[in-house]
N, C-alpha and C. Protein backbone atom coordinates (compact mmCIF):
# COMPACT_ATOMS: atom_id res chain seq x y z
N UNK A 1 120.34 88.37 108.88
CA UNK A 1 120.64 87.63 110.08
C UNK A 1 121.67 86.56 109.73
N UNK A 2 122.62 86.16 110.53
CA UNK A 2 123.88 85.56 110.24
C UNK A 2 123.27 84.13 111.25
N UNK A 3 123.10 83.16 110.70
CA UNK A 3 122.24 81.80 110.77
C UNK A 3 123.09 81.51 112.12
N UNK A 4 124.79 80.95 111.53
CA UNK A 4 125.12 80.63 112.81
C UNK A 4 125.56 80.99 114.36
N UNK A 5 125.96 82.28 113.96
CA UNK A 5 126.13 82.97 115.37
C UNK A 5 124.68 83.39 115.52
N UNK A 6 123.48 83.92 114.94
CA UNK A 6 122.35 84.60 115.67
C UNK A 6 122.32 85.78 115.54
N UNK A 7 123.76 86.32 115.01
CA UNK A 7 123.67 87.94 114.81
C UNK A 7 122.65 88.73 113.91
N UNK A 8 122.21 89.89 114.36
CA UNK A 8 121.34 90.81 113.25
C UNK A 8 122.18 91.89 112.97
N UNK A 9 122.59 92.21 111.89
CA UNK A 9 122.97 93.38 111.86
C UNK A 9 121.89 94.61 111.03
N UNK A 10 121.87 95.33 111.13
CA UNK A 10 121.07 96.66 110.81
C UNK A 10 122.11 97.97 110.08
N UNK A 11 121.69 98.34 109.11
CA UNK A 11 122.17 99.70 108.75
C UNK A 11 121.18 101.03 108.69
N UNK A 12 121.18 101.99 108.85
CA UNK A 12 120.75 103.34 108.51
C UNK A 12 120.52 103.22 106.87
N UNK A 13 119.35 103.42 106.26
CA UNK A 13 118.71 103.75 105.16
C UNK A 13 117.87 104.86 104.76
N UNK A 14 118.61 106.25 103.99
CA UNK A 14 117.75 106.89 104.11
C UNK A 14 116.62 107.18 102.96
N UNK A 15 116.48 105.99 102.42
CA UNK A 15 115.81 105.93 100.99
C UNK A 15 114.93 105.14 101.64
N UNK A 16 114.64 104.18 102.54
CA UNK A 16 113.25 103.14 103.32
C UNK A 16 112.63 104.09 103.99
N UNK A 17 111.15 104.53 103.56
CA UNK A 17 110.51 105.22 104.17
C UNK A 17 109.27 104.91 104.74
N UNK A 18 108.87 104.81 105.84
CA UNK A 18 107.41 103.77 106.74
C UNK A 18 106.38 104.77 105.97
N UNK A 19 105.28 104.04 105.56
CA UNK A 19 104.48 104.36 105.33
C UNK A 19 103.22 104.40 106.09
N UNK A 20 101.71 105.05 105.62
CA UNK A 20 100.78 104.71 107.00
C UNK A 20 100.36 103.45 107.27
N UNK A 21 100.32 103.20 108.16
CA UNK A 21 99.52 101.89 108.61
C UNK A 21 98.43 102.56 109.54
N UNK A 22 97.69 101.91 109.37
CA UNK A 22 96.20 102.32 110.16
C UNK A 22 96.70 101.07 111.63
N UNK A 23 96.56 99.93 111.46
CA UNK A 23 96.80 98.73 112.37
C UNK A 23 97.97 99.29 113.49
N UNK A 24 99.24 100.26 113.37
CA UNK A 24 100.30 100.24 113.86
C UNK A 24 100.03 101.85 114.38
N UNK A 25 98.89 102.17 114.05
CA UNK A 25 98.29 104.39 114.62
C UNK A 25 99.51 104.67 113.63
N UNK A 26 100.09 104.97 112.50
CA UNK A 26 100.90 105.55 112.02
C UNK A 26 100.53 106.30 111.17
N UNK A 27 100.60 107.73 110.68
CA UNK A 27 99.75 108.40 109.73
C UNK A 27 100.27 108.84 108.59
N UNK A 28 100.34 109.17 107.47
CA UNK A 28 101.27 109.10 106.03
C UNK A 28 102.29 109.70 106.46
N UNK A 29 103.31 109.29 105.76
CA UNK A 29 104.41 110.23 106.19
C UNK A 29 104.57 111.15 104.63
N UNK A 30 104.90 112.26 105.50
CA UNK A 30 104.63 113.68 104.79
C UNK A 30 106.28 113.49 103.48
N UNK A 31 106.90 112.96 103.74
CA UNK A 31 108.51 112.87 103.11
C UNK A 31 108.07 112.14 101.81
N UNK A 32 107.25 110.91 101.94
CA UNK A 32 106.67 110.23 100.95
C UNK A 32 105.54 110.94 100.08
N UNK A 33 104.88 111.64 100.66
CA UNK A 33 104.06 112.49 99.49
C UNK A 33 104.68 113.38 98.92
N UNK A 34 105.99 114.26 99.70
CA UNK A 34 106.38 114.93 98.50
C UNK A 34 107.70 113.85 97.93
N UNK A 35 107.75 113.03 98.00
CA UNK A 35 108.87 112.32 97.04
C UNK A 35 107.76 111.89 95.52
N UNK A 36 106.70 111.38 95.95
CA UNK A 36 105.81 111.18 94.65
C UNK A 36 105.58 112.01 93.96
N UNK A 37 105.47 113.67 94.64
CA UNK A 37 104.79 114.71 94.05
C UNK A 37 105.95 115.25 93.27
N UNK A 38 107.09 114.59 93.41
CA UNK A 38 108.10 115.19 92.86
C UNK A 38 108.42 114.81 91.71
N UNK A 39 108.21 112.97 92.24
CA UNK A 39 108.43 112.52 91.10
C UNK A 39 107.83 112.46 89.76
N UNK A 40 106.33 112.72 90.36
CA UNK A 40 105.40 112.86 88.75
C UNK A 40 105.35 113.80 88.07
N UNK A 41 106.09 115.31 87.98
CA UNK A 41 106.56 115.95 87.06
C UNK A 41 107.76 115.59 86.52
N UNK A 42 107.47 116.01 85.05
CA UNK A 42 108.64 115.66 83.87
C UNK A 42 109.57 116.20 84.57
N UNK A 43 110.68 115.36 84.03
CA UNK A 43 112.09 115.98 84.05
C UNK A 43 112.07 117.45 82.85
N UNK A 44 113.13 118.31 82.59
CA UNK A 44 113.60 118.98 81.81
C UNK A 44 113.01 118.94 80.38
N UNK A 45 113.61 117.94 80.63
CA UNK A 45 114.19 117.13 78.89
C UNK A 45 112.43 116.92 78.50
N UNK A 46 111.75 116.36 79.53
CA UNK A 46 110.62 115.91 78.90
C UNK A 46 109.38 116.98 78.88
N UNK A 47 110.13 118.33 79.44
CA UNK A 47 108.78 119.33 79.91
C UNK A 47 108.55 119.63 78.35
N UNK A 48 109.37 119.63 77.28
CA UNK A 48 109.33 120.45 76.05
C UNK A 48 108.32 119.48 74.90
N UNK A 49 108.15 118.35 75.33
CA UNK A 49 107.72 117.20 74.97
C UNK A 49 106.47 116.72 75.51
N UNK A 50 105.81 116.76 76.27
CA UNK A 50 104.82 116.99 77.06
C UNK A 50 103.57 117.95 77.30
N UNK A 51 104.69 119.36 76.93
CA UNK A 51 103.50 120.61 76.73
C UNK A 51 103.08 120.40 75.55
């Protein structure tokens, strides 16, 4: 927010993802479970290292 004029500006983010809130009826969002599920397998490099 820009103090002296009052302006808000906003951009498109497609990496901020809402999560559930019970308080707001919102229910997990499905994009976020598979971004975790993705993320907790090794990379490559580390599958050889790991097994």
């Amino acid at each position: 927010m820009l103090n002296d004029s009052g302006e808000i500006w906003c951009a498109p983010n497609p990496s901020v993802r809402l999560g559930r809130n019970w308080t707001m009826g919102r229910a997990q969002n499905p994009a976020i479970d598979a971004d975790r599920a993705k993320a907790a397998q090794p990379c490559a490099e580390c599958k050889e290292v790991v097994a």
